[in-house]
N, C-alpha and C. Protein backbone atom coordinates (compact mmCIF):
# COMPACT_ATOMS: atom_id res chain seq x y z
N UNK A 1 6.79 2.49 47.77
CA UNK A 1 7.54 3.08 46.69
C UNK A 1 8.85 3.66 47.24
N UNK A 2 10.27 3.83 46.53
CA UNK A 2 10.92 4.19 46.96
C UNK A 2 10.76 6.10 46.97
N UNK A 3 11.87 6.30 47.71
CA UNK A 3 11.78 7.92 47.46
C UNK A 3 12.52 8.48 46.60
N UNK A 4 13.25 7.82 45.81
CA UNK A 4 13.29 8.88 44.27
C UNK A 4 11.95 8.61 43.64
N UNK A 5 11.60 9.69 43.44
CA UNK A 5 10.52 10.11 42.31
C UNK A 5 10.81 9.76 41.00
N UNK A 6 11.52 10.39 40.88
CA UNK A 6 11.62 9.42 39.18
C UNK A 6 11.55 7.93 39.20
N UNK A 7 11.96 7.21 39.84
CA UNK A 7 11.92 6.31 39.97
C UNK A 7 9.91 5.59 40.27
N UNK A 8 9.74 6.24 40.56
CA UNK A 8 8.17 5.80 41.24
C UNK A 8 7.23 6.58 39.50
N UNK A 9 7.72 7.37 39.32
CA UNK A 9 7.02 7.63 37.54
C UNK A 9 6.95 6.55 36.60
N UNK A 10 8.66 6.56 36.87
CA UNK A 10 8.97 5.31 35.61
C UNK A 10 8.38 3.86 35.84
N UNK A 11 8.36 3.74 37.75
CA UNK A 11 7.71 2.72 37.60
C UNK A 11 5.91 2.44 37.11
N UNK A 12 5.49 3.34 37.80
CA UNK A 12 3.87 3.61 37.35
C UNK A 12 3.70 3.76 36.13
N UNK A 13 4.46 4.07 35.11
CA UNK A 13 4.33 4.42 34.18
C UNK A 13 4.05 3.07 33.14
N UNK A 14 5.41 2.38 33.69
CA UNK A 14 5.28 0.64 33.19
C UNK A 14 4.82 -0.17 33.66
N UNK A 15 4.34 -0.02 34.70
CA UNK A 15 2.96 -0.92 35.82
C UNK A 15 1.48 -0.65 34.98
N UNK A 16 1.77 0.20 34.45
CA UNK A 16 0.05 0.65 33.89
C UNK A 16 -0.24 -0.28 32.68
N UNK A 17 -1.21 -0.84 32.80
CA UNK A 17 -1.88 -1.75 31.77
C UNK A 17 -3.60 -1.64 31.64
N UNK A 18 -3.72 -1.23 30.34
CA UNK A 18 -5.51 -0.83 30.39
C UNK A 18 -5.71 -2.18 29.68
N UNK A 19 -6.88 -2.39 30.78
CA UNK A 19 -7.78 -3.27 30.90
C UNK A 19 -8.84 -3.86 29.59
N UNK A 20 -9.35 -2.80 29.83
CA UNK A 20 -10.10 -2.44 28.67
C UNK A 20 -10.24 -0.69 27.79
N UNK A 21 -9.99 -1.13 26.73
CA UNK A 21 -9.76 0.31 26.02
C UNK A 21 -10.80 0.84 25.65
N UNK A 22 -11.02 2.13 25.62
CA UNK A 22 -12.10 3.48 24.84
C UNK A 22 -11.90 2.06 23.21
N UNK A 23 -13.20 2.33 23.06
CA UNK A 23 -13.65 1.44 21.60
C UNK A 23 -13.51 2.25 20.91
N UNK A 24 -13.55 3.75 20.43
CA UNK A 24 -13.68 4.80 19.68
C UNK A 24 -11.64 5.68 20.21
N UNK A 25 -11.58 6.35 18.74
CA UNK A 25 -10.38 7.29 18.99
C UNK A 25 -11.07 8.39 19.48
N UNK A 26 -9.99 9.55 20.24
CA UNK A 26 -9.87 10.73 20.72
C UNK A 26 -10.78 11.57 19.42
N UNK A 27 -11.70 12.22 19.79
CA UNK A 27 -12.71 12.70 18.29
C UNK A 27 -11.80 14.09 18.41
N UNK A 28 -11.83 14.15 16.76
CA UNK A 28 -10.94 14.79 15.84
C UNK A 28 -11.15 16.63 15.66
N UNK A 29 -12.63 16.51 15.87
CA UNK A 29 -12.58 18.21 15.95
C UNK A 29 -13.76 18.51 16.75
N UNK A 30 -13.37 17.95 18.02
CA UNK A 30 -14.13 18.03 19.69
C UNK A 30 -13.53 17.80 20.42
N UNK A 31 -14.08 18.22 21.51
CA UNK A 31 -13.65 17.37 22.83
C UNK A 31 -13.77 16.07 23.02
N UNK A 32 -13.13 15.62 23.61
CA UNK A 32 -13.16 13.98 24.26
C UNK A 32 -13.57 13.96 25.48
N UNK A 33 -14.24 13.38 26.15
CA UNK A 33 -14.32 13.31 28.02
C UNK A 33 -14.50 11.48 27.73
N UNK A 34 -13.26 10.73 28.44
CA UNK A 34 -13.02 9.57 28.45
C UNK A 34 -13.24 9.52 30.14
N UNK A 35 -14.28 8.76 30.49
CA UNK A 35 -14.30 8.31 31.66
C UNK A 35 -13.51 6.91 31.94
N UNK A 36 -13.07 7.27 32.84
CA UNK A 36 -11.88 6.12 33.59
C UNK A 36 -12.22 5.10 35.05
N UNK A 37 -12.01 4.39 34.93
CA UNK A 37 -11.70 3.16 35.98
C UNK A 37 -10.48 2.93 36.25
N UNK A 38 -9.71 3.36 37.27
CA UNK A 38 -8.41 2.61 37.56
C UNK A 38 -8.19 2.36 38.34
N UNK A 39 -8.29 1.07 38.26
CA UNK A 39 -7.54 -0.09 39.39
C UNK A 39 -6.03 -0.17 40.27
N UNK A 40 -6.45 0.07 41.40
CA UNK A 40 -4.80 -0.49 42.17
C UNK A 40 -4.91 -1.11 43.16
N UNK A 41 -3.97 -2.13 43.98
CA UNK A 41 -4.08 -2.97 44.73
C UNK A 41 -2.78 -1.97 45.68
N UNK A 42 -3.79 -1.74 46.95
CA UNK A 42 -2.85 -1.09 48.45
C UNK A 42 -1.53 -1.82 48.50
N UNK A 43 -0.64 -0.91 48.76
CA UNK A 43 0.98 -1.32 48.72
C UNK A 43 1.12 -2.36 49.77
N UNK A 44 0.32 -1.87 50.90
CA UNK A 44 0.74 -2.75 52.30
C UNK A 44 -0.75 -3.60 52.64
N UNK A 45 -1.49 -3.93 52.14
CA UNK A 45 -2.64 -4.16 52.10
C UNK A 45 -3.41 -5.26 50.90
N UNK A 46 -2.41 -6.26 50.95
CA UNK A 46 -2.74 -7.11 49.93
C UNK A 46 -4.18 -7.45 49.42
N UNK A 47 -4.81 -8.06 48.30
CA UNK A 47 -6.07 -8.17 48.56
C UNK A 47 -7.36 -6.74 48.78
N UNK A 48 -7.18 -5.30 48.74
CA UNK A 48 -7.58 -4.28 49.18
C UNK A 48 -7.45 -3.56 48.12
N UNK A 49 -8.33 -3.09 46.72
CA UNK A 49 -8.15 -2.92 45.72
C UNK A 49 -8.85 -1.40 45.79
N UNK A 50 -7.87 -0.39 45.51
CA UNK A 50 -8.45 1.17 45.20
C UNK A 50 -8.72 1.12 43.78
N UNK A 51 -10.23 1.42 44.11
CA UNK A 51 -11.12 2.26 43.02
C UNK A 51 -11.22 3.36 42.17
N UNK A 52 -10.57 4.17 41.76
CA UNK A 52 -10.69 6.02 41.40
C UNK A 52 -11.76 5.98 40.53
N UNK A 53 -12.13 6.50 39.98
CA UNK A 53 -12.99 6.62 38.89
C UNK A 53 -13.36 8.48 38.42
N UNK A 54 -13.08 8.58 37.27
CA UNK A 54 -12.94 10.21 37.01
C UNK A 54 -13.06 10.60 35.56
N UNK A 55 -12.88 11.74 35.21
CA UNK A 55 -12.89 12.04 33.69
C UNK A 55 -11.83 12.21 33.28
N UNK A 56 -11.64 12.25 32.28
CA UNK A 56 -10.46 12.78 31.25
C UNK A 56 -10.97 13.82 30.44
N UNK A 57 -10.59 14.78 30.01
CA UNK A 57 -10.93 15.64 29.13
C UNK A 57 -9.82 16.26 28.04
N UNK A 58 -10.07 15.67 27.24
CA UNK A 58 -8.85 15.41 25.81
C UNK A 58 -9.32 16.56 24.72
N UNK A 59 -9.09 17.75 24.64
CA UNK A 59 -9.50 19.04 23.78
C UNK A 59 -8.85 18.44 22.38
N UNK A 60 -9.76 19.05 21.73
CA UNK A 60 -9.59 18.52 20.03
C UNK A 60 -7.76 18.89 19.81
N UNK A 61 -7.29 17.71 18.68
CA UNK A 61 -6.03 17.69 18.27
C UNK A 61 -5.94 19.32 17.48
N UNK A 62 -4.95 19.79 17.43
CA UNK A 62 -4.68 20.86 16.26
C UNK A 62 -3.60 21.19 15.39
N UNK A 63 -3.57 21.04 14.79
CA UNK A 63 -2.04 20.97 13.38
C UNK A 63 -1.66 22.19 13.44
N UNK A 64 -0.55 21.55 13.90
CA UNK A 64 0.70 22.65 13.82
C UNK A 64 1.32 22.53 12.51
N UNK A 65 2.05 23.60 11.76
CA UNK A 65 2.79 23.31 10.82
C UNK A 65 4.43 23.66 11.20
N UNK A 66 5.07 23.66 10.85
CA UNK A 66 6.66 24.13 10.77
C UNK A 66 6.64 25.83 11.46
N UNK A 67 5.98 26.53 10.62
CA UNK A 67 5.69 27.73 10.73
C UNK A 67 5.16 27.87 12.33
N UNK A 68 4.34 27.70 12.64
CA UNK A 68 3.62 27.78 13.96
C UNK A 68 4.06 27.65 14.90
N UNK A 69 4.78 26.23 14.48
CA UNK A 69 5.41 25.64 15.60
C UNK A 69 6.81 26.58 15.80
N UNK A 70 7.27 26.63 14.97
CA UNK A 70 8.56 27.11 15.15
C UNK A 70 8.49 28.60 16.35
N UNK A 71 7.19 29.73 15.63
CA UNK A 71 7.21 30.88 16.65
C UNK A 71 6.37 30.10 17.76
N UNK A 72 5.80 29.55 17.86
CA UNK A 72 5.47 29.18 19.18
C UNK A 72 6.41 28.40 20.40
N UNK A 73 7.21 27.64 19.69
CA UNK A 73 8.13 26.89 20.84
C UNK A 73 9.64 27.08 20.73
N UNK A 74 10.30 28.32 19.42
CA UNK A 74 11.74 28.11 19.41
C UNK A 74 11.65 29.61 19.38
N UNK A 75 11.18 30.36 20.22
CA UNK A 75 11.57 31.94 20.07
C UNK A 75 13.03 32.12 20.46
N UNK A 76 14.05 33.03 20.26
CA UNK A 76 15.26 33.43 20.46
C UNK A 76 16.61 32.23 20.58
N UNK A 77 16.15 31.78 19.09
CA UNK A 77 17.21 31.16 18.84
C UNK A 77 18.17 31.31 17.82
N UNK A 78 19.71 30.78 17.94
CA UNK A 78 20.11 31.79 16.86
C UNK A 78 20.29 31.23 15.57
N UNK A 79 21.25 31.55 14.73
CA UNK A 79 21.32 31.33 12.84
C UNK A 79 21.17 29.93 12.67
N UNK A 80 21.89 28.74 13.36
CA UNK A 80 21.71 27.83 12.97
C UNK A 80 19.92 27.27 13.04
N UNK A 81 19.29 27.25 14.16
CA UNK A 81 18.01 27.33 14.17
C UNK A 81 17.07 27.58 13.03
N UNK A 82 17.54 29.20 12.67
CA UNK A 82 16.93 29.67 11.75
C UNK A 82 16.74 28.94 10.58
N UNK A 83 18.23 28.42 10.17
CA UNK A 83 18.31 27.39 9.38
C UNK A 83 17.62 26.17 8.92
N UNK A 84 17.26 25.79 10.53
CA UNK A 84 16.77 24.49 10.54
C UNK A 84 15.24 24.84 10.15
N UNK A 85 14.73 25.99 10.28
CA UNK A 85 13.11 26.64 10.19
C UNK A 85 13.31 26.75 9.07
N UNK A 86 13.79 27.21 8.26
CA UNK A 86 14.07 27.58 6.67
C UNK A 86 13.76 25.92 5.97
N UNK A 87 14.15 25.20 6.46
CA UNK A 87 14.20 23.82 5.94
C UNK A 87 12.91 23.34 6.27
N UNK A 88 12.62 22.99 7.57
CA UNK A 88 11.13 22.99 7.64
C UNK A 88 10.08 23.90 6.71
N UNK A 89 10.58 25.27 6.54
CA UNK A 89 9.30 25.80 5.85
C UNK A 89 9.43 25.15 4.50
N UNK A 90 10.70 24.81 3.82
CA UNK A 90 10.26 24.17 2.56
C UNK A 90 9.82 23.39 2.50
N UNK A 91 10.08 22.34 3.47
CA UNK A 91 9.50 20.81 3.56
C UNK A 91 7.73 21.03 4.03
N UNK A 92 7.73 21.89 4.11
CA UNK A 92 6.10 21.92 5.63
C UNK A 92 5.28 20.99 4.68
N UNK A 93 4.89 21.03 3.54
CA UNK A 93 3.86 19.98 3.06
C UNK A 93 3.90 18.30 3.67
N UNK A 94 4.99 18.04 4.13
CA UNK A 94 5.33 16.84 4.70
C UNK A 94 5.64 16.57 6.25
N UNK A 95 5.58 18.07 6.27
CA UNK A 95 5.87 17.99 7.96
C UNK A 95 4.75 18.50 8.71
N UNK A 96 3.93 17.77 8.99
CA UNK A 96 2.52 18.60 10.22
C UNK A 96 2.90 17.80 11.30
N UNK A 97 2.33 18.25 12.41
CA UNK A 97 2.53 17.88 13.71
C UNK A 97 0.98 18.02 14.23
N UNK A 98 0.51 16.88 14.87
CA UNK A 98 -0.64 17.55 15.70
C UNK A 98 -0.53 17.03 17.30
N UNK A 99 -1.12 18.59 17.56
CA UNK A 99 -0.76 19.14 19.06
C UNK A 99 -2.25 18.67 20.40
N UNK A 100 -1.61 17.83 20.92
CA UNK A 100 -3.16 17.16 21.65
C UNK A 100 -3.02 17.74 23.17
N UNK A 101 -3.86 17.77 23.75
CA UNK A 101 -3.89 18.32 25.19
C UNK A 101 -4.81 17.60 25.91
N UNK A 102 -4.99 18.19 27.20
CA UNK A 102 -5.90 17.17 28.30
C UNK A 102 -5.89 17.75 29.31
N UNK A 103 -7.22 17.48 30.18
CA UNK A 103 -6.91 18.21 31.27
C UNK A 103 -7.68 16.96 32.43
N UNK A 104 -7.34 17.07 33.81
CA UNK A 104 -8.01 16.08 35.03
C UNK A 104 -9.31 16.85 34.97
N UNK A 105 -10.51 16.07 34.92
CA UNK A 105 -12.07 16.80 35.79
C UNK A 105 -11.79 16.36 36.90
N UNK A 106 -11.49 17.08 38.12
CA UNK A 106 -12.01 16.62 39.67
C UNK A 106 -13.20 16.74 39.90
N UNK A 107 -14.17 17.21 39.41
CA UNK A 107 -15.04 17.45 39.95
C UNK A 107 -16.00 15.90 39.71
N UNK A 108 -15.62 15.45 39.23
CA UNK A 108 -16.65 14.11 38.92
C UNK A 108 -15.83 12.68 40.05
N UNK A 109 -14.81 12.99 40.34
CA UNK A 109 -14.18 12.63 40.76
C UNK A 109 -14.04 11.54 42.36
N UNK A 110 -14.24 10.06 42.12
CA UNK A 110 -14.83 9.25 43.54
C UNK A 110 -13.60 8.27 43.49
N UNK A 111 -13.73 7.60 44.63
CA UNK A 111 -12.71 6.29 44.51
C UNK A 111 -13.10 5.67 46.01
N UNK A 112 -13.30 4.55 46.15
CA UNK A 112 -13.47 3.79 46.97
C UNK A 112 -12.65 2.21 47.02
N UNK A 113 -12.72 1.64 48.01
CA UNK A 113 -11.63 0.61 48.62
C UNK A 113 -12.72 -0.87 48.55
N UNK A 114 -12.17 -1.62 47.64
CA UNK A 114 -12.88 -3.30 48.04
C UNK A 114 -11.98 -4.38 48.37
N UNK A 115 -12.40 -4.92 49.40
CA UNK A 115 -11.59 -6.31 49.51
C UNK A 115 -12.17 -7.53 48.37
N UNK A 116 -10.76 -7.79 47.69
CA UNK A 116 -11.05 -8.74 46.63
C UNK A 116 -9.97 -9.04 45.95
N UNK A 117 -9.96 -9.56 45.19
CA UNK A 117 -9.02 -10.38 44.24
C UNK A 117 -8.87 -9.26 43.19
N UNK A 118 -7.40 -8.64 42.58
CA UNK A 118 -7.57 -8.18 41.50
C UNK A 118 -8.52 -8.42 40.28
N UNK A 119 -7.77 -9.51 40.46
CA UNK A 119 -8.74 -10.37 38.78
C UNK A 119 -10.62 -10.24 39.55
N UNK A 120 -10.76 -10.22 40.19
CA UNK A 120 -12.59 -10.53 40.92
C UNK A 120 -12.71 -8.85 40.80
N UNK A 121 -12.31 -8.00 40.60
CA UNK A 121 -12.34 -6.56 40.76
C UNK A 121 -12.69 -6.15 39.31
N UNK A 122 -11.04 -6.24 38.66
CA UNK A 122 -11.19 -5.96 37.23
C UNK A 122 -12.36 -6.76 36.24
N UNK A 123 -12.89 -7.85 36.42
CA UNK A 123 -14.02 -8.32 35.98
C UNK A 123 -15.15 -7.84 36.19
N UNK A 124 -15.51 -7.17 37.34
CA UNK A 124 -16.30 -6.57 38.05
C UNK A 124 -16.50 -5.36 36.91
N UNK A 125 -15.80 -5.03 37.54
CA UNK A 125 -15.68 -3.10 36.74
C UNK A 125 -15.90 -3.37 35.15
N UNK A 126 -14.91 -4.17 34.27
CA UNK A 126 -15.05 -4.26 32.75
C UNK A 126 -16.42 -4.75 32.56
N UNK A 127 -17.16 -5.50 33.67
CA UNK A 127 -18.69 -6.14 33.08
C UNK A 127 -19.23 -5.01 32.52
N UNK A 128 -19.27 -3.87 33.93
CA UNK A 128 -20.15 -2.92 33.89
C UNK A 128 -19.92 -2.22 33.23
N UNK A 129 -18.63 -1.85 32.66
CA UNK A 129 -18.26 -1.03 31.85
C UNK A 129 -18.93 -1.07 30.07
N UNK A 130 -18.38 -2.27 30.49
CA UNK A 130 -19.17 -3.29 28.57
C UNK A 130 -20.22 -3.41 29.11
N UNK A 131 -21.49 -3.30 29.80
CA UNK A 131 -22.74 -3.21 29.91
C UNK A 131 -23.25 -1.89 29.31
N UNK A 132 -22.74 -0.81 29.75
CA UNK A 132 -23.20 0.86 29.86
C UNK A 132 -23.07 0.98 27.99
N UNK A 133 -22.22 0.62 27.71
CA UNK A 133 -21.67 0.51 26.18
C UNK A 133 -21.84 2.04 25.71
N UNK A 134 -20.21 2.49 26.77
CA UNK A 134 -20.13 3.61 26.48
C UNK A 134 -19.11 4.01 25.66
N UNK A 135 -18.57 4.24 24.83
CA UNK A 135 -17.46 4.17 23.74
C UNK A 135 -16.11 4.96 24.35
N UNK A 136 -16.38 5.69 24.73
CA UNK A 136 -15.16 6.28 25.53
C UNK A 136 -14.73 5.91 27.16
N UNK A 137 -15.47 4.75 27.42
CA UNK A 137 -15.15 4.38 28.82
C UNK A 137 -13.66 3.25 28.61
N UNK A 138 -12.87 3.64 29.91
CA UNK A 138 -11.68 2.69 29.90
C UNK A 138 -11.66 2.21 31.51
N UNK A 139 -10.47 1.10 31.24
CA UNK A 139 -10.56 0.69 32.83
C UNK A 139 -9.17 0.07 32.57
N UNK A 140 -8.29 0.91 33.48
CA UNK A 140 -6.76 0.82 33.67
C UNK A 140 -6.65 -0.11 35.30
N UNK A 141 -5.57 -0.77 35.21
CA UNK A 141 -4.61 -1.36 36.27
C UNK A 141 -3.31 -1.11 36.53
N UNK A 142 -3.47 -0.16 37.33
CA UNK A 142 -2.13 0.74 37.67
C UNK A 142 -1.23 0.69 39.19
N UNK A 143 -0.41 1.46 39.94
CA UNK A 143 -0.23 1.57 40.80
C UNK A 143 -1.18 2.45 41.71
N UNK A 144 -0.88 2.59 43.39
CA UNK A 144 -2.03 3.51 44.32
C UNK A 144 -1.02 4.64 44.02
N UNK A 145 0.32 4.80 44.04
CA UNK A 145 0.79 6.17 44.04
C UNK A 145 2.07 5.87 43.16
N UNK A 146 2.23 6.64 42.36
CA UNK A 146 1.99 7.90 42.34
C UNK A 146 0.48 7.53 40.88
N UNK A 147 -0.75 7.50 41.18
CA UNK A 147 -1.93 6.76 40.34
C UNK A 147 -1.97 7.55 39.13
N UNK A 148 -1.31 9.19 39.45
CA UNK A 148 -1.93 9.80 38.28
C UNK A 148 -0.92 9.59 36.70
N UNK A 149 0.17 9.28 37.21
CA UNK A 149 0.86 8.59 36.16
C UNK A 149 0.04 7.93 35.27
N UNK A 150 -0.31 7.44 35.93
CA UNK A 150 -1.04 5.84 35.66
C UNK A 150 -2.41 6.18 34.29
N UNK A 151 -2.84 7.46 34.44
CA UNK A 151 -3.52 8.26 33.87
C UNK A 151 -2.80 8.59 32.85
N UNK A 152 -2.29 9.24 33.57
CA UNK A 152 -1.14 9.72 31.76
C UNK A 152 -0.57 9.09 31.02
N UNK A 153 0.00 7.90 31.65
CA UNK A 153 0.44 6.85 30.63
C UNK A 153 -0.60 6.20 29.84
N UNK A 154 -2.06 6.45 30.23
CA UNK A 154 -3.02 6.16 29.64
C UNK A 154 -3.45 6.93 28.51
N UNK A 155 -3.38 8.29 28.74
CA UNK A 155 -3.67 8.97 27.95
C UNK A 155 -2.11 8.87 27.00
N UNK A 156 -1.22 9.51 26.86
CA UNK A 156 -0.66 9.09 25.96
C UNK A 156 -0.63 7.66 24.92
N UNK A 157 -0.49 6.68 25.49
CA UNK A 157 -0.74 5.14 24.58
C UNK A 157 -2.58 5.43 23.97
N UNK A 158 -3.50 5.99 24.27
CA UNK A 158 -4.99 6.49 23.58
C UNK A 158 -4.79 7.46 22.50
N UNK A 159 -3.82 8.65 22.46
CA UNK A 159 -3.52 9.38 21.85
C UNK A 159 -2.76 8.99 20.78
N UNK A 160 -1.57 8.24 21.22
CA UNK A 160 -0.77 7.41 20.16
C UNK A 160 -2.12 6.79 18.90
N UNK A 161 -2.95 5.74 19.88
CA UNK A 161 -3.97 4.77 19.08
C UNK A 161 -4.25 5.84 18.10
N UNK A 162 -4.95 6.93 18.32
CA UNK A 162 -5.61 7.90 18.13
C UNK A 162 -5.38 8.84 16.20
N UNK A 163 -4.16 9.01 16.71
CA UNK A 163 -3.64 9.70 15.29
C UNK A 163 -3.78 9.62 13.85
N UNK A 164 -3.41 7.94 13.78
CA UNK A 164 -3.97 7.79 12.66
C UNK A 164 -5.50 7.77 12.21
N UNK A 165 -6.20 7.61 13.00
CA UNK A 165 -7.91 8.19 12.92
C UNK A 165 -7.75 9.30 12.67
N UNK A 166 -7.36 10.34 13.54
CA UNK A 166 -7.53 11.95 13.30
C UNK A 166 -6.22 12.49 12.31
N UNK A 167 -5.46 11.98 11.56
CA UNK A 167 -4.91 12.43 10.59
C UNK A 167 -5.60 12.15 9.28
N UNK A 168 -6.71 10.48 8.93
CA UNK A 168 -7.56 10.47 8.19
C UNK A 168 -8.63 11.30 7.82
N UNK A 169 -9.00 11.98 8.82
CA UNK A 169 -10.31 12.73 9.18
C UNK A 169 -9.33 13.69 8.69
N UNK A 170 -8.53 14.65 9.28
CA UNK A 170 -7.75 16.30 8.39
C UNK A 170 -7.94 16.01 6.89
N UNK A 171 -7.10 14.55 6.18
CA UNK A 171 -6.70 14.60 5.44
C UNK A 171 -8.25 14.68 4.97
N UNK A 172 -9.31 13.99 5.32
CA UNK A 172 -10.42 13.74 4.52
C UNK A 172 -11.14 14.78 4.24
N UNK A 173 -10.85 15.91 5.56
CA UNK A 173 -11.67 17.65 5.39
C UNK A 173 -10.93 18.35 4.66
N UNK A 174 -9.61 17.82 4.12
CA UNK A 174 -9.06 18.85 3.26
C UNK A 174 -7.88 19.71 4.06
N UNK A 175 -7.66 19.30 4.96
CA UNK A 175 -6.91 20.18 5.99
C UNK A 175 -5.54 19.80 6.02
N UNK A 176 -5.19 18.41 5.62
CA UNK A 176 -3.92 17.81 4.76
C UNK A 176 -3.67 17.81 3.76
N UNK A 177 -2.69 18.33 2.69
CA UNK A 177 -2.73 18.27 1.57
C UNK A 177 -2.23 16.92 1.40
């Protein structure tokens, strides 16, 4: 990888391709723990495929409105701002936002090294994965570093999937007008 960093994000970021996706969305008023598989092939080490394997832990979405949001993320701003909050509060029936989070489990946390063929790897792993027929299991193909990108770009594109499931579910408890 080179040594700008940004550069090694952006690339991991667009190197990341899941394999196989969580069959189920991010659940709507729980936790999530999405266990992961992600695949990378050693930079200098062709053929030599790192393993990680770990949790995800995705805390229930929560609706923000105009109001909320506004004292929570625009404190000490001046008139024009205010302005722009004034407008949001009239609009708020149309404007919700929901606020998703996540955190790494290390503690579950392994990764080991096989000599093999990408494709002989990722087949490997998705068998077992679609064997266990676990609804929140995924299996990404990413870079070795910077890998945890590789994670996050995961979790964001799951979260994206995600929304419109858990904006059905608010709207369906009544929590959307």
């Amino acid at each position: 990888m080179s040594r700008d960093r940004s550069y090694d994000f952006m690339y991991a970021a667009q190197a990341t391709e899941i394999l196989h996706a969580p069959t189920r969305a991010l659940e709507t008023f729980g936790t999530t723990c999405v266990n992961y598989h992600l695949l990378a092939e050693l930079d200098d080490y062709p053929g030599k495929i790192r393993i990680r394997e770990g949790r995800l832990q995705a805390s229930k979405p929560e609706i923000i409105t105009p109001e909320r949001y506004v004292k929570e993320e625009f404190e000490g701003f001046g008139e024009m701002a205010q302005q722009y909050y004034d407008f949001l509060k009239q609009n708020e029936d149309s404007l919700k936002i929901l606020k998703y989070g996540y955190r790494l489990k290390q503690e579950s946390f392994s990764e080991q090294i096989v000599t093999d063929s990408m494709e002989a790897v990722a087949d490997r792993v998705i068998s077992g994965v679609k064997s266990g027929n676990k609804p929140f299991d995924t299996v990404i193909k990413g870079v070795d570093d910077p890998w945890d990108v590789c994670l996050m770009q995961f979790f964001w594109l799951h979260t994206n999937a995600s929304v419109s499931h858990n904006m059905r579910d608010f709207k369906n408890a009544g929590l959307f007008k």
